[in-house]
Protein backbone atom coordinates (compact mmCIF):
# COMPACT_ATOMS: atom_id res chain seq x y z
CA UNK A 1 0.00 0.00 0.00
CA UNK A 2 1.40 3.49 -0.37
CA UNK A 3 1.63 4.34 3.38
CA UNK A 4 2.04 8.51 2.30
CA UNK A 5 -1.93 8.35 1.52
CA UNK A 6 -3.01 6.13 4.15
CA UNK A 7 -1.49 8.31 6.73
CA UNK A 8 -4.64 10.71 5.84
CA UNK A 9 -6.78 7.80 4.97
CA UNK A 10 -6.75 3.89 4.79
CA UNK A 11 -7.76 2.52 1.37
CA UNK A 12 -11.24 1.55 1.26
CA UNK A 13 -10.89 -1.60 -0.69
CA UNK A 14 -11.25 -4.38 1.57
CA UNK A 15 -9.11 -6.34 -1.05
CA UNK A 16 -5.79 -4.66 0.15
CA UNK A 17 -5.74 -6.67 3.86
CA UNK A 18 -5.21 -9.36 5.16
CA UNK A 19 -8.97 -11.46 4.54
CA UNK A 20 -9.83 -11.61 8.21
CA UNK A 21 -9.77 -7.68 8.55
CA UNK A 22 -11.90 -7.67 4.89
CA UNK A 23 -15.84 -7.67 6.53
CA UNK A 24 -14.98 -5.46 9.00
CA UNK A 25 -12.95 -2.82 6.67
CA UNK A 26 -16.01 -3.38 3.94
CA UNK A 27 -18.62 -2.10 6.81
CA UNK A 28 -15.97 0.86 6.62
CA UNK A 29 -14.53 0.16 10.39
CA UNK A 30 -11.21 2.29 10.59
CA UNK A 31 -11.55 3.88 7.07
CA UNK A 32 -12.44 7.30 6.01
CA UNK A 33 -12.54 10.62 7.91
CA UNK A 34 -14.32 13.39 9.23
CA UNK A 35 -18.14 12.73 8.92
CA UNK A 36 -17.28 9.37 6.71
CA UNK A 37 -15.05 8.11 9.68
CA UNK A 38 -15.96 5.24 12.01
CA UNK A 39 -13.79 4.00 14.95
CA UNK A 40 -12.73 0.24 14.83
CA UNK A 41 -13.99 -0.88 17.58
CA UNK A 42 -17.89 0.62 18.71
CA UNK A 43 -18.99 1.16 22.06
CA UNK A 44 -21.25 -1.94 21.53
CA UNK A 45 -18.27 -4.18 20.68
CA UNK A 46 -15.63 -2.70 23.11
CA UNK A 47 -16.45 -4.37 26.25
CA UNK A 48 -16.89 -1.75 28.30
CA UNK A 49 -19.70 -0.14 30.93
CA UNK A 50 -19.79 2.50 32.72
CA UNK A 51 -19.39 6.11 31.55
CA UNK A 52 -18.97 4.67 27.53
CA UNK A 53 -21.30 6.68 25.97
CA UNK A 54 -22.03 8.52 22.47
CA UNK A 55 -22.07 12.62 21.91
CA UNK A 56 -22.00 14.44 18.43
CA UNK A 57 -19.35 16.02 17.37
CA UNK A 58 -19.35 20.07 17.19
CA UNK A 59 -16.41 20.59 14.50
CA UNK A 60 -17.18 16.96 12.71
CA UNK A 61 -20.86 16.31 12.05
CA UNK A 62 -21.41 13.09 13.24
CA UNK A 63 -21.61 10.64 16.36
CA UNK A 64 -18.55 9.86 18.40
CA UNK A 65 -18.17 6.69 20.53
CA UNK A 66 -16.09 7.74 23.37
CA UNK A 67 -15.51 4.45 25.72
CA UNK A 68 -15.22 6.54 29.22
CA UNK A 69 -15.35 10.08 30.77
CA UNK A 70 -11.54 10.81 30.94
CA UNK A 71 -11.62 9.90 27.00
CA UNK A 72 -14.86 12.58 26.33
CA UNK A 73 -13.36 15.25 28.44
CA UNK A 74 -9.86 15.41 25.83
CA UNK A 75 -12.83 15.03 23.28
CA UNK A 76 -14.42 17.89 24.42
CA UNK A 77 -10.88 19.98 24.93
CA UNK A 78 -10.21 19.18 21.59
CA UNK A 79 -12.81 20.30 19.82
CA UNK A 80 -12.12 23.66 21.25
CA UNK A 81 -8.91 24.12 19.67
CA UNK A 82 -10.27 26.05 16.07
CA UNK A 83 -7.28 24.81 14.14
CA UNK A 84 -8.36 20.62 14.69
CA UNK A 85 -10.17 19.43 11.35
CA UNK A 86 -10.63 16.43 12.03
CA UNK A 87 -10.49 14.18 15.47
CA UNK A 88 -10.62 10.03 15.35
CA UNK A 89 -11.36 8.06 17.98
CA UNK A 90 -9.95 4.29 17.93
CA UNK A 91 -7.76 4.95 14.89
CA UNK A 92 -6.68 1.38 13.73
CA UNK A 93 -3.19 1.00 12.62
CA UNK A 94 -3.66 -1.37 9.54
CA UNK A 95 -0.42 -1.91 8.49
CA UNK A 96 -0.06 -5.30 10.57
CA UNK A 97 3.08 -6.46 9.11
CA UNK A 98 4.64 -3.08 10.33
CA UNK A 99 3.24 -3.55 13.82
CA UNK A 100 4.18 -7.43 14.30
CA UNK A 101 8.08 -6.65 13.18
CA UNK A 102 8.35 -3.15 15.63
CA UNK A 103 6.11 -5.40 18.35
CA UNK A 104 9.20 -8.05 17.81
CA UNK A 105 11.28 -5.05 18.06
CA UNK A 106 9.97 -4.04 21.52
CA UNK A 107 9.56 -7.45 22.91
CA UNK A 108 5.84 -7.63 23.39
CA UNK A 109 3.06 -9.87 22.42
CA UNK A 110 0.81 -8.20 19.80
CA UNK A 111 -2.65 -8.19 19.81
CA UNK A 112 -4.47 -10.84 18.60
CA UNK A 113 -8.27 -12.01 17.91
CA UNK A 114 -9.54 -15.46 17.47
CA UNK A 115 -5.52 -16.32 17.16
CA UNK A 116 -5.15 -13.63 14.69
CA UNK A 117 -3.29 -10.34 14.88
CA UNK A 118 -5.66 -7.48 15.64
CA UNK A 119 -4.90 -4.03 14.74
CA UNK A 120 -3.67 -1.92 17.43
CA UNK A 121 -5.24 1.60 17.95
CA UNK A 122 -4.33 4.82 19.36
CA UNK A 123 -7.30 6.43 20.92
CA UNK A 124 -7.05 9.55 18.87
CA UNK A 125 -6.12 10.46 15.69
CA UNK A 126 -6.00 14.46 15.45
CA UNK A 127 -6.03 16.11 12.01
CA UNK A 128 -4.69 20.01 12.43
CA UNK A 129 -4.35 22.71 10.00
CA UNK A 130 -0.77 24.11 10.00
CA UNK A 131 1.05 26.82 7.81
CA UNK A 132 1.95 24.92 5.28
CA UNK A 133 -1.33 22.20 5.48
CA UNK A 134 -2.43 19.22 7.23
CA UNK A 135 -0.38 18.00 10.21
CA UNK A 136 -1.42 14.76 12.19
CA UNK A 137 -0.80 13.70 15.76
CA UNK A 138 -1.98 10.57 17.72
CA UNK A 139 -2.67 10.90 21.10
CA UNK A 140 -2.43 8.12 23.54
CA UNK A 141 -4.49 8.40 26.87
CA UNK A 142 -2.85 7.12 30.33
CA UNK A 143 -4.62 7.93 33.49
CA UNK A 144 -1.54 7.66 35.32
CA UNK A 145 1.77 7.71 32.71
CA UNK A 146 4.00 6.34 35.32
CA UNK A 147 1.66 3.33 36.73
CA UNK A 148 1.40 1.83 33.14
CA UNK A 149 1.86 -1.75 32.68
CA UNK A 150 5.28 -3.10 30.87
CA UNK A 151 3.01 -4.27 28.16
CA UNK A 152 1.07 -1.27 27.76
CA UNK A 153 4.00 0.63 27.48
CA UNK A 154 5.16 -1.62 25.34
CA UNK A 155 2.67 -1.42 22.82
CA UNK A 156 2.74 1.87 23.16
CA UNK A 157 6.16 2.06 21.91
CA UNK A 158 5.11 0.70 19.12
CA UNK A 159 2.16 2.45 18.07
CA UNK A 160 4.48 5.64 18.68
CA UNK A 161 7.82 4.31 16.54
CA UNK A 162 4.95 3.35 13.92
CA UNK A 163 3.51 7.07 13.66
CA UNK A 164 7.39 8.46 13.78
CA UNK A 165 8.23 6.37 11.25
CA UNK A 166 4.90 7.89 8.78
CA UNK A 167 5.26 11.44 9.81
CA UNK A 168 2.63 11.55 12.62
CA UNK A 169 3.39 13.08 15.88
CA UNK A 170 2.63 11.40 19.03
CA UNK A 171 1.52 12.48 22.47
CA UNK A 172 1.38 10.38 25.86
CA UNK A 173 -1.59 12.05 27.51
CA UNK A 174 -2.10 12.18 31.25
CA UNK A 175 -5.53 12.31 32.08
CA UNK A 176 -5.67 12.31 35.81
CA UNK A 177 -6.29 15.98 35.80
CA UNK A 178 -9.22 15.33 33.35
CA UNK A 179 -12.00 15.02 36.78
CA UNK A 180 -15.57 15.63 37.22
CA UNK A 181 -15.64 19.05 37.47
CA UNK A 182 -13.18 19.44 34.56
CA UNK A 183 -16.21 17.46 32.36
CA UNK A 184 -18.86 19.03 33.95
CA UNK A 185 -17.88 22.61 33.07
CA UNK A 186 -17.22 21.30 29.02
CA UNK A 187 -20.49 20.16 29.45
CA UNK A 188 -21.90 23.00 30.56
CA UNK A 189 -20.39 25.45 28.38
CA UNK A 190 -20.84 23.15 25.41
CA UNK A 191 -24.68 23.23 25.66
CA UNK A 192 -24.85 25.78 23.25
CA UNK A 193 -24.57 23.49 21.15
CA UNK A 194 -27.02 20.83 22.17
CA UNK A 195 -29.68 23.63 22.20
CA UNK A 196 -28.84 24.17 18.80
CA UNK A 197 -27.91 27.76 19.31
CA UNK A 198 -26.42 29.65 16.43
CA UNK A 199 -23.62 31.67 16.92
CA UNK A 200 -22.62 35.20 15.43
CA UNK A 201 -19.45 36.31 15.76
CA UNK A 202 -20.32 40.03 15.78
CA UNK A 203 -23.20 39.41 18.77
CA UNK A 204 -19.98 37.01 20.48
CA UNK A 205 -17.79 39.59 20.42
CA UNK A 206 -19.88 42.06 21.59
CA UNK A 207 -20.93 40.11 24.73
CA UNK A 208 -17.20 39.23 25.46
CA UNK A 209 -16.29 42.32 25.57
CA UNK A 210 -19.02 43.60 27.61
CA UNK A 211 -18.50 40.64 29.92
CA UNK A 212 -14.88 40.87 30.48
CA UNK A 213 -15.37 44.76 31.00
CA UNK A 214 -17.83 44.37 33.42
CA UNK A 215 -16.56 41.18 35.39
CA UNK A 216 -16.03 41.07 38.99
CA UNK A 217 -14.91 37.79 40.80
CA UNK A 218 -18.15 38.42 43.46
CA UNK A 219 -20.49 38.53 40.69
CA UNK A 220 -22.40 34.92 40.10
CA UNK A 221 -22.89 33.99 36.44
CA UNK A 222 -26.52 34.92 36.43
CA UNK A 223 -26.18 38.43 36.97
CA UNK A 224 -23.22 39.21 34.55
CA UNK A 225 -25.29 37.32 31.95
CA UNK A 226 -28.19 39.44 32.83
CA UNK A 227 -26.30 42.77 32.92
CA UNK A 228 -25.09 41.78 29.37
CA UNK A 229 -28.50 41.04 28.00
CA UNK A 230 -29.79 44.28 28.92
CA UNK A 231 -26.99 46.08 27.52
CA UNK A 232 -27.28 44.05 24.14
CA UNK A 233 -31.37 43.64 24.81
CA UNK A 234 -31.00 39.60 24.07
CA UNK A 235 -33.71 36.90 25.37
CA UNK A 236 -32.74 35.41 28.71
CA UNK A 237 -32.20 32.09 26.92
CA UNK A 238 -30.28 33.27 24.05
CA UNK A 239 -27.75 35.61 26.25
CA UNK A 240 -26.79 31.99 28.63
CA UNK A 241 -25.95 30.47 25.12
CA UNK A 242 -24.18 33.49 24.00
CA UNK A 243 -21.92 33.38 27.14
CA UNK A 244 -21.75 29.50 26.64
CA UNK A 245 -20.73 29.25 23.18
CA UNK A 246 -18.19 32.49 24.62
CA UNK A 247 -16.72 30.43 27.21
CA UNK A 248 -16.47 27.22 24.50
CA UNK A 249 -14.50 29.50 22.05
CA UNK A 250 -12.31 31.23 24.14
CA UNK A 251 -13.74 34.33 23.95
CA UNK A 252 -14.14 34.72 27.58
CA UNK A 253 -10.83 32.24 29.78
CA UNK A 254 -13.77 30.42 31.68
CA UNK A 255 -11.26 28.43 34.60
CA UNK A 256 -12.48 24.68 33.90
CA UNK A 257 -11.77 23.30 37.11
CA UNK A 258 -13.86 25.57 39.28
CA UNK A 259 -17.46 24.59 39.53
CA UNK A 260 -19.74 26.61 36.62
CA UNK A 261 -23.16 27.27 37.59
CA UNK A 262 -25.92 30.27 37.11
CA UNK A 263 -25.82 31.03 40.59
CA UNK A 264 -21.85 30.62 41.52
CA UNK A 265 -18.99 33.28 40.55
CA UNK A 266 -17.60 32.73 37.47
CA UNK A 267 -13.73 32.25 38.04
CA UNK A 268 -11.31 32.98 35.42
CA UNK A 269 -8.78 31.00 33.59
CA UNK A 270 -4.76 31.80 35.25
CA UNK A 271 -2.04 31.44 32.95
CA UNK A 272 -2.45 29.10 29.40
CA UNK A 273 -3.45 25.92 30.35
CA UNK A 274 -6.78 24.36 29.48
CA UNK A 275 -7.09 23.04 32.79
């Protein structure tokens, strides 16, 4: 196969793997992208409870399978970023005879499916638009980096010497700063969305500016919402979405680990990070 296209794309004809992968490729498992795109593995198939659950994508039209809450809340902090194109979840590496050799290489047992050699995935696959085009990165997500198993590092070694060796960048993520509150205010200020509010840039930056101007740490959310919808004479549901899709844009440096409600301060983002 011609490994500089599938970088952006695996070939779509099943006939180009190995025949075990074939059904699954032809029900277009681990092929195409953005709205086209569907993970290798689905929630349904993944063995896994708990907080697995589905959400549509803002930037890509189309449902995600995310398989826990750590894995949504990067989700949702990527799709904030206004340069990502294009974000895949469970990205299969196809090219098995790659992976077997490096998983030689490393000294680890590869995956494997009724006896077979399953494709091993990287929980991301991030497509981002840089000066001079599309740049990819995989991103791998550890809860704890340093508690990892010898075999999941491992394997992770050779997902990442795979990507190096096709031009995709790699990132270990640590997640254990990715908590409750950290998902709950994503949530919140991603509702916007889910009420099918449409944004205009001119009314957002209108309101941020009127916000930040008139913010004051004392002040709960309700009532610098409510001083802005005077001043811009919006509906009391349209001016929370305003401020929401504000806060989801970075418009206004919402803090994402203090607790965002109508009737609590707002508290301010210190410094660059996310979280």
């Amino acid at each position: 196969m011609d490994y500089a296209q599938t970088i952006m794309e695996w070939a779509r004809d099943p006939n180009l793997y190995p025949p075990y992968l074939r059904s699954r490729i032809g029900r277009g498992l681990g092929v195409g992208s953005r709205t086209a795109y569907r993970p290798w593995r689905d929630i349904q198939n993944a063995g896994t409870r708990g907080t697995a659950g589905c959400g549509h994508g803002i930037r890509i039209d189309r449902r995600y399978e995310i398989l826990d809450q750590r894995a949504k809340t990067y989700f949702f902090l990527l799709e904030r970023v206004s340069t990502i194109v294009d974000i895949r979840e469970r990205w299969p590496i196809l090219d098995i005879d790659s992976t077997l050799r490096l998983s030689c290489k490393f000294g680890v047992n590869h995956p494997i499916r009724d006896f077979l050699p399953e494709p091993i995935t990287v929980d991301f696959l991030i497509t981002e638009m840089g000066p001079e085009g599309p740049e990819y990165r995989a991103a791998a997500l550890a809860e704890d980096t340093h508690r990892l198993s010898v075999k999941n590092q491992r394997l992770k070694q050779v997902a990442q010497q795979w990507c190096n060796d096709h031009g995709i960048g790699w990132t270990l993520v640590d997640t254990s700063r990715l908590d409750r509150t950290v998902y709950d205010s994503l949530l919140f200020i991603r509702g916007w969305y889910r009420h099918r509010f449409v944004p205009d840039s001119v009314i957002a930056d209108r309101f941020a500016q009127f916000f930040m101007s008139h913010y004051r740490s004392n002040l709960v959310l309700n009532e610098l919402v409510e001083m802005a919808r005077k001043n811009m004479r919006l509906r009391p549901d349209t001016a929370l979405d305003v401020f929401r899709y504000c806060a989801w844009c970075r418009l206004i440096p919402i803090s994402l680990t203090g607790h965002i409600a109508k009737n609590c301060p707002v508290i301010l983002q210190a410094g660059d990070s996310d979280t």
